[in-house]
Protein backbone atom coordinates (compact mmCIF):
# COMPACT_ATOMS: atom_id res chain seq x y z
CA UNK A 1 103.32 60.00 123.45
CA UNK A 2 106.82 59.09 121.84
CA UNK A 3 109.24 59.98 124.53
CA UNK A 4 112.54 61.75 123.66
CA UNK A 5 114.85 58.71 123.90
CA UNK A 6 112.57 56.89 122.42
CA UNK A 7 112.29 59.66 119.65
CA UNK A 8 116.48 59.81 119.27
CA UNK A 9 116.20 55.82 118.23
CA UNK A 10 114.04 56.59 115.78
CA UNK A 11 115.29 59.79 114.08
CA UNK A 12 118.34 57.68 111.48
CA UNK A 13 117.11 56.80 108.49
CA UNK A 14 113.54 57.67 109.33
CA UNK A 15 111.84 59.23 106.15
CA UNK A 16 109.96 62.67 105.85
CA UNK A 17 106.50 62.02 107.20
CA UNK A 18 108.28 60.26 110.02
CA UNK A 19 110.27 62.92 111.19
CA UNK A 20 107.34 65.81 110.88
CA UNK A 21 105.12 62.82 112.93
CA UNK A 22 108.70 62.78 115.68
CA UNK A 23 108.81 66.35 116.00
CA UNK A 24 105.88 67.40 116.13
CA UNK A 25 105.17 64.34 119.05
CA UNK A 26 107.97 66.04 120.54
CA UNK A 27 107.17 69.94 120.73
CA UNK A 28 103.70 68.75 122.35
CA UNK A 29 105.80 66.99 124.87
CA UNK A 30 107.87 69.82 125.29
CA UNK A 31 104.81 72.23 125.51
CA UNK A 32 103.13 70.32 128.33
CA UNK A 33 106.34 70.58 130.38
CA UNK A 34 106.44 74.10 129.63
CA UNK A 35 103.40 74.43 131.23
CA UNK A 36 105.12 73.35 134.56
CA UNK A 37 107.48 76.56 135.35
CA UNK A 38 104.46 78.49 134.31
CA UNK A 39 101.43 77.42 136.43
CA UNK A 40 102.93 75.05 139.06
CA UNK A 41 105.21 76.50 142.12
CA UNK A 42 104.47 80.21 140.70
CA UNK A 43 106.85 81.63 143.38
CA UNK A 44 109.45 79.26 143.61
CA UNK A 45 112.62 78.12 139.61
CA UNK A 46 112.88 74.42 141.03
CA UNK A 47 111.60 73.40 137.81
CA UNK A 48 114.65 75.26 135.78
CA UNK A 49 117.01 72.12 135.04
CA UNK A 50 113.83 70.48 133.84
CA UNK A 51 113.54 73.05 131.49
CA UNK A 52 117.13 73.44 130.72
CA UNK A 53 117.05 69.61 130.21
CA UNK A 54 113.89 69.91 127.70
CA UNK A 55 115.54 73.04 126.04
CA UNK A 56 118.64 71.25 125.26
CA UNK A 57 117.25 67.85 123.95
CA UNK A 58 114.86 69.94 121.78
CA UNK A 59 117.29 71.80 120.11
CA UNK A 60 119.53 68.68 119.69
CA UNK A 61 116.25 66.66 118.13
CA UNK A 62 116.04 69.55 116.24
CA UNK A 63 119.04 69.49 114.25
CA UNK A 64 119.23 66.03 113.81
CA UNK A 65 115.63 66.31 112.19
CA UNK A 66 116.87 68.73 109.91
CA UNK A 67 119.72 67.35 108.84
CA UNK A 68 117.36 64.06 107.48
CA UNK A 69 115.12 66.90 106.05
CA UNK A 70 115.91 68.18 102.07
CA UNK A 71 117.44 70.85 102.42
CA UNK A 72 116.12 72.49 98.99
CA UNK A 73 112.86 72.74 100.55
CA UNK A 74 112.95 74.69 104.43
CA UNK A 75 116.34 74.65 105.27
CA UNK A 76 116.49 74.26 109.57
CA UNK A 77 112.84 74.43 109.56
CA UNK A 78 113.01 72.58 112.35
CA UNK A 79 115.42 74.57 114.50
CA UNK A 80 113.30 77.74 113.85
CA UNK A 81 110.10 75.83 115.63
CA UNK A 82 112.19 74.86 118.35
CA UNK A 83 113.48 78.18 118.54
CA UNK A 84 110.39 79.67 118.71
CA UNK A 85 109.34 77.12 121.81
CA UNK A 86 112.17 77.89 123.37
CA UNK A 87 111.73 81.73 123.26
CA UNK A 88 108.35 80.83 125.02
CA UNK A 89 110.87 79.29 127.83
CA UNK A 90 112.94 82.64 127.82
CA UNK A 91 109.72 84.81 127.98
CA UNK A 92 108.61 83.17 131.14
CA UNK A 93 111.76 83.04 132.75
CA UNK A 94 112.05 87.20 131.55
CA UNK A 95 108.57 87.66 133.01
CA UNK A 96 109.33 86.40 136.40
CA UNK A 97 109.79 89.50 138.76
CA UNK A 98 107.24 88.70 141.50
CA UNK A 99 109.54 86.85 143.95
CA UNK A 100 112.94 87.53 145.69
CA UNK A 101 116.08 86.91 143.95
CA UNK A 102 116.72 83.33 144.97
CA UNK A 103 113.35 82.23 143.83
CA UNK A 104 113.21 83.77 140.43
CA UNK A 105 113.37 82.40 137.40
CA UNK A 106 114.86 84.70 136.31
CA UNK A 107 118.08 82.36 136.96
CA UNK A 108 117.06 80.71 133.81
CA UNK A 109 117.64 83.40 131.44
CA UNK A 110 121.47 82.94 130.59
CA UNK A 111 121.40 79.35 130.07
CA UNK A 112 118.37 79.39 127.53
CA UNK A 113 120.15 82.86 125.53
CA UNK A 114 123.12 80.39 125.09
CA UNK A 115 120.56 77.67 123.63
CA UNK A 116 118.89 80.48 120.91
CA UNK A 117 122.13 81.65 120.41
CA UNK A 118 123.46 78.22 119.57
CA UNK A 119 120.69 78.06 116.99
CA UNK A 120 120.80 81.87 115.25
CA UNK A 121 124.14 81.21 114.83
CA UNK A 122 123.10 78.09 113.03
CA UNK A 123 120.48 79.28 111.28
CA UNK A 124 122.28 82.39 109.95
CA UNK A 125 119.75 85.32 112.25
CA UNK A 126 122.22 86.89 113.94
CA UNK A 127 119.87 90.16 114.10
CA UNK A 128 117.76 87.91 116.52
CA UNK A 129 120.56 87.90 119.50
CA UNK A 130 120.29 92.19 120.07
CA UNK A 131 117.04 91.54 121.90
CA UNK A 132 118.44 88.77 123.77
CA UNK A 133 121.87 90.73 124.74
CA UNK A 134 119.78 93.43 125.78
CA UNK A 135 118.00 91.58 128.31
CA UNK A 136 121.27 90.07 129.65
CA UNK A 137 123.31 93.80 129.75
CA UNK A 138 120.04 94.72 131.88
CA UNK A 139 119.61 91.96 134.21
CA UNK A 140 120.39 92.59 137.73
CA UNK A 141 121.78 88.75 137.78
CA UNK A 142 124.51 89.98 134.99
CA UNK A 143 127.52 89.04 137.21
CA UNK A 144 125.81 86.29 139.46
CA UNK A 145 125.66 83.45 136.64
CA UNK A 146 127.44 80.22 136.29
CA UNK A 147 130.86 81.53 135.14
CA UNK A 148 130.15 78.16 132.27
CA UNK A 149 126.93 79.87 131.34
CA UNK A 150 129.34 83.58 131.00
CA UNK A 151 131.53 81.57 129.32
CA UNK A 152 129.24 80.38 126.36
CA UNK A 153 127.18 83.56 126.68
CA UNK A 154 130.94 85.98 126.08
CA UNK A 155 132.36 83.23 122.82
CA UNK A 156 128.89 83.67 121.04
CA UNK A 157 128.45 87.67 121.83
CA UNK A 158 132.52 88.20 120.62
CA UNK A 159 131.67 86.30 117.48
CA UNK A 160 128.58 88.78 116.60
CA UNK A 161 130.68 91.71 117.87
CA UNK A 162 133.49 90.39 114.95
CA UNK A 163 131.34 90.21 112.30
CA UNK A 164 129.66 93.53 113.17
CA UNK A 165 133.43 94.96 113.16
CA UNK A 166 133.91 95.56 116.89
CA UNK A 167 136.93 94.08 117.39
CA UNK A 168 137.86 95.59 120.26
CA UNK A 169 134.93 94.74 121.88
CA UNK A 170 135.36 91.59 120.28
CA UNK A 171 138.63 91.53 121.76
CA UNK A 172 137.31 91.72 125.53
CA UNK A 173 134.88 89.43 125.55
CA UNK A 174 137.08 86.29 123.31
CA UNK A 175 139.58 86.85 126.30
CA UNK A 176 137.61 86.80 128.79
CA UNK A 177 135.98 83.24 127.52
CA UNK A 178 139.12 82.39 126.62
CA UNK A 179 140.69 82.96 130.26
CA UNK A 180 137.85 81.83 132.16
CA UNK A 181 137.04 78.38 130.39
CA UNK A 182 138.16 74.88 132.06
CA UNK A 183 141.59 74.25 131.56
CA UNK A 184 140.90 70.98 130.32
CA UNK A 185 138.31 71.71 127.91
CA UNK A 186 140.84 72.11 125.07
CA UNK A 187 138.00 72.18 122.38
CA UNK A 188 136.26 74.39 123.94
CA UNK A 189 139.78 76.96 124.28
CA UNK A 190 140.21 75.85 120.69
CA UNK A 191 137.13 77.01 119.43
CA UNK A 192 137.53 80.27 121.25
CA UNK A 193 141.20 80.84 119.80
CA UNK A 194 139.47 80.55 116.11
CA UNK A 195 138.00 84.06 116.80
CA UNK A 196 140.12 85.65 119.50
CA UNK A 197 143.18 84.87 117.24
CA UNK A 198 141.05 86.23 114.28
CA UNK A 199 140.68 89.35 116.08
CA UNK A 200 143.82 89.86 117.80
CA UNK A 201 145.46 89.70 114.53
CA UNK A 202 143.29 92.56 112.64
CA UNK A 203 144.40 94.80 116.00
CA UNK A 204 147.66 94.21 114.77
CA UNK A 205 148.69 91.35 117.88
CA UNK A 206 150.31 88.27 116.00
CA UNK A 207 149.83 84.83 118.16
CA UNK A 208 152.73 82.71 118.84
CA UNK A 209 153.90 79.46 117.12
CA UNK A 210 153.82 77.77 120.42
CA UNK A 211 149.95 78.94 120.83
CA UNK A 212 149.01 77.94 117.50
CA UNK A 213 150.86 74.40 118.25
CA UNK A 214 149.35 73.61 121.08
CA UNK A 215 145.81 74.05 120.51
CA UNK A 216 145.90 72.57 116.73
CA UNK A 217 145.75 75.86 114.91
CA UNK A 218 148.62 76.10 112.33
CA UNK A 219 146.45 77.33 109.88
CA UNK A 220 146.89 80.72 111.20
CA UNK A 221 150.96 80.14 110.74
CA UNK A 222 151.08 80.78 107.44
CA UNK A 223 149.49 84.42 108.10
CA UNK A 224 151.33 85.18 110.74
CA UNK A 225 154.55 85.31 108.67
CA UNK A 226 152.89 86.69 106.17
CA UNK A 227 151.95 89.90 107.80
CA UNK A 228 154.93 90.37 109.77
CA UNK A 229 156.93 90.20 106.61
CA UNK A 230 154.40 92.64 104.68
CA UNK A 231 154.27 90.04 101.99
CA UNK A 232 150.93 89.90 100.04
CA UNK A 233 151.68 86.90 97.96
CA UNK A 234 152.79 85.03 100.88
CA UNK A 235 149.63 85.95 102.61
CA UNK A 236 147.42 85.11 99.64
CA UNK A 237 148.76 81.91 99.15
CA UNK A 238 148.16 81.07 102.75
CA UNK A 239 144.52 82.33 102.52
CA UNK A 240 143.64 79.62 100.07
CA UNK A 241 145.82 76.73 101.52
CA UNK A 242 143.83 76.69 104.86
CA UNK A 243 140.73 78.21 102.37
CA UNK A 244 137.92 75.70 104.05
CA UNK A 245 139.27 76.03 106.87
CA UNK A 246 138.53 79.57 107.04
CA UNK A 247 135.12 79.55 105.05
CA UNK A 248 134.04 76.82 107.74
CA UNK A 249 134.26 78.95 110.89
CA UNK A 250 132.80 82.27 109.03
CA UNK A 251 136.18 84.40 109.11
CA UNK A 252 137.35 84.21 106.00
CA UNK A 253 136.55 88.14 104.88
CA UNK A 254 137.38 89.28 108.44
CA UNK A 255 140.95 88.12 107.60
CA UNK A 256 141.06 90.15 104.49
CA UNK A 257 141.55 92.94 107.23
CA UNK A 258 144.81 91.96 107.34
CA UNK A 259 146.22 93.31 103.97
CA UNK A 260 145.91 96.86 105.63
CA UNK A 261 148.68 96.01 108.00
CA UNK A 262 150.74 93.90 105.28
CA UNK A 263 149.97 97.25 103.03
CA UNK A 264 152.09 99.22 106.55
CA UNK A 265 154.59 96.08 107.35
CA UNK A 266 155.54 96.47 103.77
CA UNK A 267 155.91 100.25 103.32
CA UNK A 268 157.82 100.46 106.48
CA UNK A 269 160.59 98.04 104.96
CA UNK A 270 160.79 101.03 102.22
CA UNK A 271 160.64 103.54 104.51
CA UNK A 272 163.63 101.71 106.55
CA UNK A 273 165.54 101.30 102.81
CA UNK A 274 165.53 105.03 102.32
CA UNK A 275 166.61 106.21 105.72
CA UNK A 276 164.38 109.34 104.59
CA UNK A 277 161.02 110.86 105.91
CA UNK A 278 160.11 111.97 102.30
CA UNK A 279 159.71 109.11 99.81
CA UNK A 280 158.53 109.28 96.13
CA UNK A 281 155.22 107.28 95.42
CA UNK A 282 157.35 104.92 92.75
CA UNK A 283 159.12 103.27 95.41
CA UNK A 284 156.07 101.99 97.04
CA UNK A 285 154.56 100.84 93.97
CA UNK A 286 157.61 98.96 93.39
CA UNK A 287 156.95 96.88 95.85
CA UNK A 288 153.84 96.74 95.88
CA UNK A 289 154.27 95.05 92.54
CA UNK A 290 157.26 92.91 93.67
CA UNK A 291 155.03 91.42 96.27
CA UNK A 292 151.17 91.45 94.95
CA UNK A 293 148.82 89.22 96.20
CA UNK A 294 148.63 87.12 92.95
CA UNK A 295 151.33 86.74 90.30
CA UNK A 296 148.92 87.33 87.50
CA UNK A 297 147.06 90.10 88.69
CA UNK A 298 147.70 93.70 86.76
CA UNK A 299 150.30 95.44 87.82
CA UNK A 300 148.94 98.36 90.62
CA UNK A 301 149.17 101.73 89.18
CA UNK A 302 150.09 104.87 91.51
CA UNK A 303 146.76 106.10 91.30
CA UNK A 304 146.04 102.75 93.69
CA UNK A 305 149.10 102.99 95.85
CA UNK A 306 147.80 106.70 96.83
CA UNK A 307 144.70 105.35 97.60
CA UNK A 308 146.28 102.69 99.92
CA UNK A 309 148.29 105.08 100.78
CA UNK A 310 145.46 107.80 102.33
CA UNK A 311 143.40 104.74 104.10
CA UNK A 312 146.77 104.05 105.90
CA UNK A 313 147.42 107.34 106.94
CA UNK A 314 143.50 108.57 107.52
CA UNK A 315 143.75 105.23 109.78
CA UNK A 316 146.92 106.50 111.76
CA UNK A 317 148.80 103.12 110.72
CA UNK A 318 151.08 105.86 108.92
CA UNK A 319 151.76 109.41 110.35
CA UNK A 320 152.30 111.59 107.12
CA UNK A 321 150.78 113.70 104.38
CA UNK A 322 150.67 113.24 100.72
CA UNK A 323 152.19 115.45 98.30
CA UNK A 324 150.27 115.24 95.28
CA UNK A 325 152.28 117.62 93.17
CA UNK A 326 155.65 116.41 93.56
CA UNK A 327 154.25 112.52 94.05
CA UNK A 328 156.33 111.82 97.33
CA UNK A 329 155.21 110.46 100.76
CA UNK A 330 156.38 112.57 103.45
CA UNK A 331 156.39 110.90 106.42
CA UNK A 332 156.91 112.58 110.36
CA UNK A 333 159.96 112.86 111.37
CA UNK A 334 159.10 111.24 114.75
CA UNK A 335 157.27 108.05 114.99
CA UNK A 336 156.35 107.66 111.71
CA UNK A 337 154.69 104.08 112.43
CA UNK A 338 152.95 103.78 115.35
CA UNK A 339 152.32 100.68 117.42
CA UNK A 340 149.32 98.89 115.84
CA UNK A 341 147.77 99.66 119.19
CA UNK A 342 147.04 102.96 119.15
CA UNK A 343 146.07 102.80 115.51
CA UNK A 344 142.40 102.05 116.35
């Protein structure tokens, strides 16, 4: 049998049949070693960083495989079969309550969630990592793992918690990562900031130039300025300079969030104009038109600027009513826009 470094030679510019022959090859090898956790040393997990070894090559093989693979026809067909191995890793490890703590397998469990995770997230499943969170929220080990392992296990759960909308959630568990990874693993912060900045930002919590400097992330400048000025044109021209960028890493609609606070930053620069807590709805649609998102968009109608209007205040980012009959804004007389904060 073709053995993996063997089987990493051979993967460039091998064709089709070749890689099928390669993988499969492999996921025999890797099904024989499974077999060791599982029948040999039944009491005793000193065959874990074998399988964390064989886990971890697998799912590297895999995506190399599919990358040679046409796309058109099973796109990461190969990363779902070694998925699907490596769940039969993570069931065993799951399944081992027999023996005491240190013994258990059970130790296994965090590193091999970060391996599926790795691939959902690649494959586009993210429905698959509930399951898998569940078993790590219930695990008695929870707070005992390698703080690398909470580390990877935190970025990937934040992500999912983003795109579900959580942000505060989101929030906790990007810092966290964020705090607790190496200080010299600047990628790694880097690739945490992409999200925790993402999300800080839709709370309303602009990052620093000096933060965005230092770990390579001016992309997010452009933004920044933009919502602090309440300037939609700014901020849409900024969206589509950095436009890959954002599409890349999966946040791209998650920053469209961000209008609602322009929509406040902006009306609060009226409100400060007036020097008055009740404010016709023409003034806001002035500048809402002065500063739309694109210069040859139709010009927003007051029908629109109530509606932005209500979401604002039914969101507490304005404290206020409506008065529909005389077509002002009147706003509290105290505090009329609170801290981002204590918006949520």
């Amino acid at each position: 049998m073709v053995t993996f470094w063997g089987l990493r030679k051979m993967i460039p510019g091998a064709n089709k049949s070749c890689i099928h022959k390669i993988l499969t090859d492999y996921l025999g090898y890797a099904k024989v070693v499974q077999m060791g956790p599982e029948t040999a040393q039944k009491d005793e997990n000193w065959a874990l960083p074998i399988m964390f070894s064989v886990c971890l090559d697998l799912r590297k093989l895999a995506t190399k495989a599919d990358l040679q693979l046409d796309k058109n026809e099973k796109p990461h067909e190969m990363l779902e079969k070694g998925a699907d191995l490596l769940m039969g890793f993570f069931r065993i490890c799951v399944g081992d309550s027999r023996c005491s703590k240190e013994d258990s397998k059970r130790w296994g469990i965090l590193n091999l969630t970060n391996q599926l995770f790795k691939i959902y997230f690649k494959v586009n499943k993210l429905h698959l990592l509930k399951p898998l969170i569940r078993v790590i929220e219930s695990s008695n080990l929870k707070d005992l793992y390698p703080i690398s392992q909470k580390v990877t296990y935190k970025y990937f759960v934040g992500q999912q918690q983003m795109f579900q909308g959580k942000f505060r959630m989101a929030e906790e568990n990007l810092s966290f990562a964020f705090l607790h990874c190496h200080r010299e693993s600047k990628r790694n912060k880097q690739l945490i900031l992409i999200f925790l900045v993402t999300v800080k930002m839709v709370l309303g919590v602009m990052p620093s130039m000096f933060l965005l400097q230092k770990y390579e992330l001016m992309q997010f400048a452009e933004l920044v300025k933009a919502v602090k000025d309440g300037d939609l044109q700014r901020f849409g021209k900024a969206l589509e300079a950095s436009e890959d960028f954002f599409i890349k890493w999966g946040i791209r609609l998650v920053l469209e969030k961000l209008k609602t606070i322009i929509y406040r930053n902006l009306f609060k620069k009226v409100y400060l104009l007036y020097q008055n807590h009740i404010i016709p709805v023409s003034a806001f649609k002035v500048a809402l038109n002065f500063k739309k998102e694109y210069e040859e968009e139709e010009e927003i109608d007051e029908e629109e600027v109530m509606c932005i209007l209500s979401n604002l205040i039914h969101e507490n980012k304005i404290k206020g009513y409506i008065s529909y009959q005389h077509m002002k804004v009147v706003l509290s007389k105290q505090n009329a826009f609170p801290a981002l904060s204590s918006s949520e």
